[in-house]
Protein backbone atom coordinates (compact mmCIF):
# COMPACT_ATOMS: atom_id res chain seq x y z
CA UNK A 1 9.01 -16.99 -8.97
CA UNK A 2 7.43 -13.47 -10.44
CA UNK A 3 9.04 -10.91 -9.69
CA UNK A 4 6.41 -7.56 -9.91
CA UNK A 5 7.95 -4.70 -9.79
CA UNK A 6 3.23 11.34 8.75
CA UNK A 7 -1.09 13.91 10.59
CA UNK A 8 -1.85 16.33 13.84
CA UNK A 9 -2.95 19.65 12.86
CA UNK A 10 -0.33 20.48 10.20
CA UNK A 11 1.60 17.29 10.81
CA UNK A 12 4.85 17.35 10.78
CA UNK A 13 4.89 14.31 8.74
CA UNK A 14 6.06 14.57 5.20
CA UNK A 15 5.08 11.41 2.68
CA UNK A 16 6.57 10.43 -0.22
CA UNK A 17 4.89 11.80 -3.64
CA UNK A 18 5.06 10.50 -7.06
CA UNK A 19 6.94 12.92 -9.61
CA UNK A 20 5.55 15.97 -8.59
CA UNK A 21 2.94 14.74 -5.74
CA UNK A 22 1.56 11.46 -4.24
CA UNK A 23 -1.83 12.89 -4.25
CA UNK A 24 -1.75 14.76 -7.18
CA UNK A 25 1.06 12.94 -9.29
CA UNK A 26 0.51 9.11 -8.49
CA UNK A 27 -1.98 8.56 -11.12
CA UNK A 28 -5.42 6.97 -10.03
CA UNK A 29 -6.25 3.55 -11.18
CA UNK A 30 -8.94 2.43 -13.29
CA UNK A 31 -12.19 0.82 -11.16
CA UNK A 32 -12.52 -2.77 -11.97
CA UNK A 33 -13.10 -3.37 -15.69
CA UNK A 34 -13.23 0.07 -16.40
CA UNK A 35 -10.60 1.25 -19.28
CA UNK A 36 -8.83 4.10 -18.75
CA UNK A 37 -8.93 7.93 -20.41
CA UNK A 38 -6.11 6.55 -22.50
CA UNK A 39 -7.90 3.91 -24.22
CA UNK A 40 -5.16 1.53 -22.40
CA UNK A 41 -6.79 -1.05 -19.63
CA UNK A 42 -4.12 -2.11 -17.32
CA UNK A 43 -3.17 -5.91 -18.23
CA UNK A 44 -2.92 -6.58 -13.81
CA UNK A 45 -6.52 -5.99 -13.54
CA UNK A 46 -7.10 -9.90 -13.65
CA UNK A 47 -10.95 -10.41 -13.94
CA UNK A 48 -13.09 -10.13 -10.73
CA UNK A 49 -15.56 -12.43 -9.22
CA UNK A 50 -17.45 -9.84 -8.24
CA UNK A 51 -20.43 -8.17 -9.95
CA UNK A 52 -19.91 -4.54 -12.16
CA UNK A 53 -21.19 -1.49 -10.66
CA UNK A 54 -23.75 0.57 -11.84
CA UNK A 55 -23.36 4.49 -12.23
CA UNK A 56 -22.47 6.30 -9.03
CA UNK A 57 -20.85 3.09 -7.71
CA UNK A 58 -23.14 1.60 -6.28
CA UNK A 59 -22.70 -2.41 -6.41
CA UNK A 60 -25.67 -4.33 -8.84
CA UNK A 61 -26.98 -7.00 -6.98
CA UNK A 62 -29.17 -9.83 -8.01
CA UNK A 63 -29.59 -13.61 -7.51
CA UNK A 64 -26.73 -15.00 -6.75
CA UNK A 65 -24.12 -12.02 -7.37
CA UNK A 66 -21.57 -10.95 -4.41
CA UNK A 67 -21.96 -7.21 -2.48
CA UNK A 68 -18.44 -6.47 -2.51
CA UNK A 69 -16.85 -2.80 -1.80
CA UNK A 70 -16.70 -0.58 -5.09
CA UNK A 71 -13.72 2.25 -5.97
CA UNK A 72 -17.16 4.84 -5.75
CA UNK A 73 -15.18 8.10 -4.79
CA UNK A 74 -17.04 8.98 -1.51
CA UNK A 75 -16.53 12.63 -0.39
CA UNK A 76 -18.54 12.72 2.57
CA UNK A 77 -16.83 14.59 5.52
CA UNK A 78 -15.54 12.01 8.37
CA UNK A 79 -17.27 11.99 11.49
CA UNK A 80 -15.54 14.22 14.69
CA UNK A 81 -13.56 12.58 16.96
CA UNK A 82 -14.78 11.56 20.20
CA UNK A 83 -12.87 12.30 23.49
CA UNK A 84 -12.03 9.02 23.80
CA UNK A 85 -10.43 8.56 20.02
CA UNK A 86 -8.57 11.83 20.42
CA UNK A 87 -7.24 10.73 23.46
CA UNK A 88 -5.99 7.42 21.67
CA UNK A 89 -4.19 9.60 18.88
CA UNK A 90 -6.97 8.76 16.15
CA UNK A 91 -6.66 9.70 12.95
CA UNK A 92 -9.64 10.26 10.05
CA UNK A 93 -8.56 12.12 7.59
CA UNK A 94 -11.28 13.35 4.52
CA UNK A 95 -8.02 12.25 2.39
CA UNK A 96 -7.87 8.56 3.47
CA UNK A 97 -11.31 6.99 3.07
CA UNK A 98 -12.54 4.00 4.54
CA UNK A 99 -9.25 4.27 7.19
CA UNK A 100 -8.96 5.14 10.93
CA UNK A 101 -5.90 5.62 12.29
CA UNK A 102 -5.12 4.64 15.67
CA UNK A 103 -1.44 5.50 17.14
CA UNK A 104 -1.97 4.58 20.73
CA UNK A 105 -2.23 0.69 19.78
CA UNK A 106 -0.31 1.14 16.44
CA UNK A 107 -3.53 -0.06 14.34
CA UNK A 108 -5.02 1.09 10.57
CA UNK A 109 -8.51 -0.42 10.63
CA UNK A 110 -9.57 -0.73 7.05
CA UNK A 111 -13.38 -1.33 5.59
CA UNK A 112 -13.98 -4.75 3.53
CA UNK A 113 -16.44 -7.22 2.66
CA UNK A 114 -15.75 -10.70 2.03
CA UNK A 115 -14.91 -11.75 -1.56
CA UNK A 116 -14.19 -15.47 -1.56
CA UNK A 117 -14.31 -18.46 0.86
CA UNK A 118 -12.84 -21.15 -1.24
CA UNK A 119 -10.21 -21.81 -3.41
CA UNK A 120 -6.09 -20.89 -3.24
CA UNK A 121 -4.89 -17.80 -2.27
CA UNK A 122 -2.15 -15.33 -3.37
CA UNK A 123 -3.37 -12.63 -1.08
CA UNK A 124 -5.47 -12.60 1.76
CA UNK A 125 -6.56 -9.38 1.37
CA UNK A 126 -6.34 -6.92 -2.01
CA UNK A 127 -7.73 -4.03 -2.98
CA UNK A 128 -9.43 -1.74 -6.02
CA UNK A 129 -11.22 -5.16 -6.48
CA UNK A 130 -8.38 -6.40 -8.09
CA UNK A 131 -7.77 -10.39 -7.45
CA UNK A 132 -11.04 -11.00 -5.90
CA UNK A 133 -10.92 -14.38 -7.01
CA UNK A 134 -7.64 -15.33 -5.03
CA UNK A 135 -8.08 -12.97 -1.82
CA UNK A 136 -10.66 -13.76 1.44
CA UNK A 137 -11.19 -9.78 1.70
CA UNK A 138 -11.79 -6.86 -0.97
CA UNK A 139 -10.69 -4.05 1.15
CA UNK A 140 -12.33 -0.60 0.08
CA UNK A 141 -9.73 1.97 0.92
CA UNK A 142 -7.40 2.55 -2.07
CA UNK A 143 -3.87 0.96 -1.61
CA UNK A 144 -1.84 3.69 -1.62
CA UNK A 145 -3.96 5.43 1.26
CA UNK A 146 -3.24 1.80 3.29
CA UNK A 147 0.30 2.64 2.65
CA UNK A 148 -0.19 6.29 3.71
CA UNK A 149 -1.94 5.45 7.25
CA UNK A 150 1.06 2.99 7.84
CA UNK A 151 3.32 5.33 7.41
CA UNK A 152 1.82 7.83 9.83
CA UNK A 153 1.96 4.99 12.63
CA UNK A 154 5.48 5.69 12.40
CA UNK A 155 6.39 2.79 10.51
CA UNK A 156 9.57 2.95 8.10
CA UNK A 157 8.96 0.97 5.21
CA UNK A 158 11.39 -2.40 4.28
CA UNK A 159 11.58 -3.99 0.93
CA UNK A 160 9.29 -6.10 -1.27
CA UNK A 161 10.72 -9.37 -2.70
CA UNK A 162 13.32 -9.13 -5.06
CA UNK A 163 16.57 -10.92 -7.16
CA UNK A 164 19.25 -9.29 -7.18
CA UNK A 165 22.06 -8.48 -9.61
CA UNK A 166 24.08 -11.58 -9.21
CA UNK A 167 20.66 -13.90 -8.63
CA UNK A 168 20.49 -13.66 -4.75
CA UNK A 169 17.06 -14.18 -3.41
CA UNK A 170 16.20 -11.33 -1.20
CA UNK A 171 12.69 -11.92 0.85
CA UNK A 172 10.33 -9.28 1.95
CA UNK A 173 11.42 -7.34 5.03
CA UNK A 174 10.28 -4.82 7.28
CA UNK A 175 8.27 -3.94 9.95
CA UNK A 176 6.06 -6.95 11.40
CA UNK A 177 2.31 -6.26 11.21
CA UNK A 178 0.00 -9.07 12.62
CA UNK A 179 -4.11 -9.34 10.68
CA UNK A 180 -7.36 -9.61 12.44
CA UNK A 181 -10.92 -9.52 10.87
CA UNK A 182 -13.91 -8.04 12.65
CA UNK A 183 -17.46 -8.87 11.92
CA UNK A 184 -21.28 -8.92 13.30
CA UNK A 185 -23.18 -11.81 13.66
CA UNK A 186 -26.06 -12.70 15.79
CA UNK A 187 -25.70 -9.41 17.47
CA UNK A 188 -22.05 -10.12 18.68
CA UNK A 189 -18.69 -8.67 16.81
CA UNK A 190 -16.45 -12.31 16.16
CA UNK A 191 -12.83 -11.51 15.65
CA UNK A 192 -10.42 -13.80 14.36
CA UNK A 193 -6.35 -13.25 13.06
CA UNK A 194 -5.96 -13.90 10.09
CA UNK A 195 -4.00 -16.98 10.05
CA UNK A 196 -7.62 -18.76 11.39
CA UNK A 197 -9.17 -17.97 8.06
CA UNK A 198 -6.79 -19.66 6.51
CA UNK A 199 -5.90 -23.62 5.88
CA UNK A 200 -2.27 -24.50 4.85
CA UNK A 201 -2.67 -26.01 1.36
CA UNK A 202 -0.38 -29.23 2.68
CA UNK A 203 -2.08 -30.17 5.02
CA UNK A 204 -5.59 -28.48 4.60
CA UNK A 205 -5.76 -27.98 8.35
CA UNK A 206 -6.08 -24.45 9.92
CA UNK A 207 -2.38 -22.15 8.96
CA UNK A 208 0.24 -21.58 11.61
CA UNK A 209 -0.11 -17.95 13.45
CA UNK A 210 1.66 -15.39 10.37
CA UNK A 211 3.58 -11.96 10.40
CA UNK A 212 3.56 -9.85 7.42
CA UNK A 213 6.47 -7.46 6.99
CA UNK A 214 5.30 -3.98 5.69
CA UNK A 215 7.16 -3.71 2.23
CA UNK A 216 5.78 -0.22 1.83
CA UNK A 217 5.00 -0.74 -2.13
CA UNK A 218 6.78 1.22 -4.81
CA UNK A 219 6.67 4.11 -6.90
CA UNK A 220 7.08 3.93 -10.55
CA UNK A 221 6.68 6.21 -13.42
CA UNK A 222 4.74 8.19 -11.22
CA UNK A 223 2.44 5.23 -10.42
CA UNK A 224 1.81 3.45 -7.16
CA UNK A 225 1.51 -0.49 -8.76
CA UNK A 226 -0.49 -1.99 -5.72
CA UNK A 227 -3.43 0.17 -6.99
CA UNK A 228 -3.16 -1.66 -10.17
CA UNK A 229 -1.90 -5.01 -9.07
CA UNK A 230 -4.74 -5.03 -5.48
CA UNK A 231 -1.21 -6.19 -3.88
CA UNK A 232 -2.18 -4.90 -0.05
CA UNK A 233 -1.93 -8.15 1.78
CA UNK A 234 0.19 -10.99 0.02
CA UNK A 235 0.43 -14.79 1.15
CA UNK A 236 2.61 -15.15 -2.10
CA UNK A 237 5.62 -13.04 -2.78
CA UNK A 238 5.11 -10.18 -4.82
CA UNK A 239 7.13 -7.00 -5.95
CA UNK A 240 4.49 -4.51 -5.68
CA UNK A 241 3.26 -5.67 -2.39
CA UNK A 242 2.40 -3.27 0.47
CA UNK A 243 2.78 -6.28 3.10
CA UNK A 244 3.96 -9.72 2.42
CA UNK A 245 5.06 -12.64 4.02
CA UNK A 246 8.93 -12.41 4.94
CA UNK A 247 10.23 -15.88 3.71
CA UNK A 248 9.94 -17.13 0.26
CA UNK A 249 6.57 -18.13 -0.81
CA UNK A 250 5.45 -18.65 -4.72
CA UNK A 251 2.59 -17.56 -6.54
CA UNK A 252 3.22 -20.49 -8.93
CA UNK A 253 -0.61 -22.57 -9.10
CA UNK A 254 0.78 -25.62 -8.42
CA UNK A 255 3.31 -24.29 -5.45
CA UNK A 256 0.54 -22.20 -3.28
CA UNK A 257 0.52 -22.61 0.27
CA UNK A 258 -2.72 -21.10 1.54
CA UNK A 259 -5.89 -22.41 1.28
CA UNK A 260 -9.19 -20.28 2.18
CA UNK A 261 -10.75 -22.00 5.57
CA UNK A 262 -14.48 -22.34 4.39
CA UNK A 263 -15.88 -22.93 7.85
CA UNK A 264 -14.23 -20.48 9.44
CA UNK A 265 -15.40 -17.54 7.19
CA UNK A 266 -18.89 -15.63 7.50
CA UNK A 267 -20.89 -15.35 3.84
CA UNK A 268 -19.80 -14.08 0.57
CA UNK A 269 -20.35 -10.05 1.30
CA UNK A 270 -20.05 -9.63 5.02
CA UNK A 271 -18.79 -6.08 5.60
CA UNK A 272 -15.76 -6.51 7.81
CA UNK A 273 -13.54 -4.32 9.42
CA UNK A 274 -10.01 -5.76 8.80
CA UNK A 275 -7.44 -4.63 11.37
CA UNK A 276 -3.32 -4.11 10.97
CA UNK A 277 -1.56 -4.10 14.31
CA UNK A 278 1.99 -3.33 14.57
CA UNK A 279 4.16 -5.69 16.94
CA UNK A 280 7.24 -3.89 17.96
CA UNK A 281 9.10 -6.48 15.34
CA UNK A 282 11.34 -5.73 12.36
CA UNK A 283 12.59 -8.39 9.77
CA UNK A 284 15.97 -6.57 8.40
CA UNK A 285 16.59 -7.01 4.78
CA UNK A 286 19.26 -5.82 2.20
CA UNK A 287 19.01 -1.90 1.48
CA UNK A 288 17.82 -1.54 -1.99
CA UNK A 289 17.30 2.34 -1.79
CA UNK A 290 18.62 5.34 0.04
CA UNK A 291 16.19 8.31 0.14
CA UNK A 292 18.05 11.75 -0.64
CA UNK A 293 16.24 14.85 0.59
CA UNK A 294 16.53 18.64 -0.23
CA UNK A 295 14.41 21.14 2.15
CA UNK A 296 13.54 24.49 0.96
CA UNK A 297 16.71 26.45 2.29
CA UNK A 298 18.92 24.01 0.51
CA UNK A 299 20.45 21.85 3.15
CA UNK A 300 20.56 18.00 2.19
CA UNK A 301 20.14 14.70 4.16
CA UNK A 302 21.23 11.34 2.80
CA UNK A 303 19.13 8.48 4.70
CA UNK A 304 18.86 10.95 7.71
CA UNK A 305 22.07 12.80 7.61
CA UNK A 306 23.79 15.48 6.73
CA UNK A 307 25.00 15.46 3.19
CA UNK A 308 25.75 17.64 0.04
CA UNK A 309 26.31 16.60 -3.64
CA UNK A 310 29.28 15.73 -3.49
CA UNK A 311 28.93 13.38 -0.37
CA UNK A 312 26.14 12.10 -2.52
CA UNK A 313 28.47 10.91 -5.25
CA UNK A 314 30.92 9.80 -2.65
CA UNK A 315 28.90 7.47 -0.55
CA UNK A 316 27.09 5.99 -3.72
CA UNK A 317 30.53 5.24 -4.84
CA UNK A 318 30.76 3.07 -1.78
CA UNK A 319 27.05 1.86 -1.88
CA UNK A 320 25.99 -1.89 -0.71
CA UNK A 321 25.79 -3.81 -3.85
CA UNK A 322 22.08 -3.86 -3.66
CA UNK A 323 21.40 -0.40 -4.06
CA UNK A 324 19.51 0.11 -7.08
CA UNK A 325 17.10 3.31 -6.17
CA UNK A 326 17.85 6.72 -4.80
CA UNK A 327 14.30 8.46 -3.53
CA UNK A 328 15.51 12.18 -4.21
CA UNK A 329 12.55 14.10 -2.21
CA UNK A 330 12.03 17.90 -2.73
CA UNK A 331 10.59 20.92 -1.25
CA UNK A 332 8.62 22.76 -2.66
CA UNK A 333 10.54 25.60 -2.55
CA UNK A 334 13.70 24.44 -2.75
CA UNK A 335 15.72 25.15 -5.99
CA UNK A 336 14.62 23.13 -9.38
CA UNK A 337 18.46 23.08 -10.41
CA UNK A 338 19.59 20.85 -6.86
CA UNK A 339 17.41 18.23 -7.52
CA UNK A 340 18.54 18.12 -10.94
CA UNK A 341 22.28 18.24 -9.87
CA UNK A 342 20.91 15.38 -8.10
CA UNK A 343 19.53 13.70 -10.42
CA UNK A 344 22.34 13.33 -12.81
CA UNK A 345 24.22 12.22 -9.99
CA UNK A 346 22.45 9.18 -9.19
CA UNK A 347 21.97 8.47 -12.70
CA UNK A 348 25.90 8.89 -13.20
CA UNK A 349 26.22 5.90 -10.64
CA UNK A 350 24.44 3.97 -12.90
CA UNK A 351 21.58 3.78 -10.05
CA UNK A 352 17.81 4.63 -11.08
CA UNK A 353 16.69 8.62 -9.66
CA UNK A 354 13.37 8.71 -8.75
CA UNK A 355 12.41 12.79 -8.23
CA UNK A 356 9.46 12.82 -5.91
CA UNK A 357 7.84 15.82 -3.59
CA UNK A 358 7.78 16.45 0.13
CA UNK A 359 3.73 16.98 0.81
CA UNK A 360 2.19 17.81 4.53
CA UNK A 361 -1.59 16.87 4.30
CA UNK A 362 -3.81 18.30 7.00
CA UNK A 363 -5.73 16.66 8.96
CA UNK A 364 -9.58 17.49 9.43
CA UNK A 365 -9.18 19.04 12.70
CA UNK A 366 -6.94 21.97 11.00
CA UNK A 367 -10.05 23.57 9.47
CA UNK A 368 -8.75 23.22 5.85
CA UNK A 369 -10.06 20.95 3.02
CA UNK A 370 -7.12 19.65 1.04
CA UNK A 371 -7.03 19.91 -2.84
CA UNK A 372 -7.42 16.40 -3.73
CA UNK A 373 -8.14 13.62 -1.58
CA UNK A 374 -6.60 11.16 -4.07
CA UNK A 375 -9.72 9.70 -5.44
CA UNK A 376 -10.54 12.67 -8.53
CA UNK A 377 -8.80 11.94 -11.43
CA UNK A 378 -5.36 14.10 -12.12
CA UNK A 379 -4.10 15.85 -15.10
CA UNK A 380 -2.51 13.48 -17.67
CA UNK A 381 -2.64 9.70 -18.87
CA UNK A 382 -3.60 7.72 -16.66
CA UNK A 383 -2.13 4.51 -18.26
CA UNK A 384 -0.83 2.01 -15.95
CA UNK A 385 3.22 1.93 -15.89
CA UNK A 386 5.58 -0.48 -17.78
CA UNK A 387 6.89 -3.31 -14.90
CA UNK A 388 9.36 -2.17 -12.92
C-alpha cells in the first residue's frame, strides 16, 4: 500500500495555519498543468482528462472535450443570507468559494461537475482537477477550504492512513461523514448517496451504503498536500486524504474495489452540488499528534488542558507510541521565544514540531473583507513539499 504523506461575526473559531498562516502561509497550488513560479511542477499532478483552460479560467470547450470546474480565482462577493439560511446557521464566507455551510443539519455543500463515468476509482470525488481520470466528481472549491468548512461544523479531525513505527497498520479514523450528489434533470433535482454511483469492482453490481471518516489532511512544510494530491474524497487509502474510507482499502490497479456505475451517473459535465453530512459517528483511531497551544498572555494548553513547558516535556516522555507530531499553535501576540522553547522541546523528544498560527477569519456579515481569501498567490516558492 502507498503511504502519502471555526465563523459568526468574529467567530470564535480559531483554524489551524501553515507556518505563519493557513491563508497566507499554506502555499497555493499550481492549476492543472500549470508549472509553478519556481520552475518546479508538482510530480502529484497526474494528467487530467479534462480539457486546459484558457486565460481568465474559463474552461475551452469543443467537440468532444469535458466542461469540468477550473481553479479560476473568483472574487465575486457571496450572496446575503436569507432568513431562512440564517436561521439554519449558514455559512458563506467570501474566503471559502464554491462552499455553504450549513450547521443546523451538519452539511458543507460543495460545487462540482462530473468528470468521469467509467473506469476504477481511487477517489470518488477530488479536487484542483487533480485525478480526474480516477474520480466521478471534480469538485471546484479548493481542498483546504473543504477542510476549513468541516472544521467549522464542529468536527475534530482523526487520522489519515498510516504504518507505524513497528509496521502496524493503522486505518483512517475520525468523524463519519455520509456523500450525496445533487443534480437537475428534466426540470427535477435527482439525488443519490454516493455509494449508488458506485459498482463494487467484485462483483460489478451497485456498492454497499459507505462512511467516510474525516481524516482532516495534513500540513507539511507549510503546504496543505490534498491541494496537490486532489485527495478530498478517497475510496482508496491515502495519507493526504481529507476523508477516506476507515478500513483498509489499496490503491494498487489490480487491488481496486470501486468501480464507476455508468447508468447511474448523469453526462460527462453535469454541474452537481455534492453534499457532506455528518452522522453523529466517530471511528477512534491511534493518536498520532497532540496539538500544543500558546494564547497571547502566555498560558498553555496541551490537547485541551492546562499545561506549561515543562508538563510538555513530561507528558511527551510518557506519550502513546504513535505519537509522531506535536501541532504547536501560536498567537499572534504571544511571545516568539515560547514557541521556540517549544519547539526544541518536541524536537528533543525526537517527535516532529510543526509551528503553525492561531487565525479568526470573519465572516461576511462582520462588515470586513479579509486579506486573502486563499486563492492569490503568497509571498515565496510555491514548490510543492517533499512527501511527508
Amino acid at each position: 500500500m502507498r503511504i502519502r504523506g471555526r465563523v459568526t461575526g468574529w467567530c470564535a473559531a480559531w483554524l489551524v495555519a501553515a507556518s505563519v498562516a493557513w491563508t497566507a502561509a499554506a502555499q497555493d497550488p499550481p492549476a492543472g498543468d500549470a508549472v509553478p513560479e519556481s520552475g518546479a511542477k508538482p510530480a502529484a499532478a497526474e494528467p487530467a482528462t479534462a480539457p486546459k483552460t484558457a486565460q481568465g479560467g474559463a474552461d475551452t470547450v469543443g467537440a468532444g472535450t469535458v466542461v469540468t470546474p477550473t481553479l479560476a480565482a473568483e472574487k465575486d462577493a457571496p450572496p446575503q443570507l436569507t432568513e431562512a439560511e440564517k436561521a439554519a446557521d449558514v455559512i458563506r464566507a467570501a474566503s471559502l468559494p464554491h462552499l455553504v455551510i450549513n450547521r443546523k443539519d451538519k452539511t458543507v455543500t460543495i460545487d462540482g461537475a462530473i468528470c468521469l463515468r467509467e473506469g476504477y476509482l481511487e477517489l470518488f470525488a477530488c479536487g484542483n482537477r487533480v485525478r480526474e481520470h480516477e474520480a466521478i466528481v471534480s469538485l471546484k472549491a479548493r481542498p483546504l477550504h473543504i477542510n476549513v468548512a468541516l472544521m467549522l461544523l464542529g468536527l475534530k479531525p482523526g487520522n489519515a492512513v498510516t504504518v507505524a513505527a513497528d509496521g502496524t497498520f493503522l486505518p483512517p479514523a475520525g468523524p463519519l461523514m455520509r456523500v450525496f450528489v445533487e443534480w437537475e434533470a428534466d426540470g427535477k433535482t435527482v439525488r443519490k448517496e454516493a455509494h449508488e454511483l458506485m459498482n463494487d469492482a467484485s462483483t460489478e453490481k451497485q456498492a454497499q451504503p459507505q462512511k467516510w471518516a474525516f481524516c482532516g489532511g495534513v500540513i507539511h512544510e507549510g503546504h496543505f498536500p490534498a491541494d496537490y494530491e486532489g485527495t478530498v474524497i478517497c475510496v482508496s487509502n491515502f495519507g493526504t486524504a481529507i476523508l477516506d474510507l476507515p478500513y483498509e482499502s489499496s490503491d494498487r490497479n489490480t487491488e481496486l474495489l470501486f468501480m464507476a456505475r455508468t447508468e447511474a451517473l448523469p453526462p460527462l459535465g453535469t454541474e452537481v452540488k455534492l453534499i457532506l453530512q455528518a452522522t453523529g459517528e466517530e471511528v477512534k483511531g491511534k493518536k498520532l499528534a497532540w496539538t500544543f497551544e500558546i494564547d497571547k498572555d502566555g498560558s498553555m494548553t496541551l490537547e485541551g488542558s492546562a499545561s506549561s513547558l515543562e508538563d510538555l516535556k513530561a507528558r511527551l516522555a510518557e506519550r502513546d507510541k504513535y505519537v509522531r507530531t506535536v501541532y504547536i499553535m501560536v498567537h499572534p501576540q504571544a511571545q516568539v521565544g515560547l514557541a521556540m522553547q517549544a519547539m526544541r522541546t518536541v524536537s528533543g523528544e525526537g517527535l516532529n514540531p510543526q509551528l503553525t498560527e492561531k487565525v479568526a477569519i470573519r465572516s461576511p456579515e462582520s462588515g470586513d473583507t479579509p486579506k486573502s481569501n486563499g486563492d492569490a498567490s503568497p509571498d515565496g516558492g510555491r514548490d510543492k513539499p517533499k512527501e511527508p
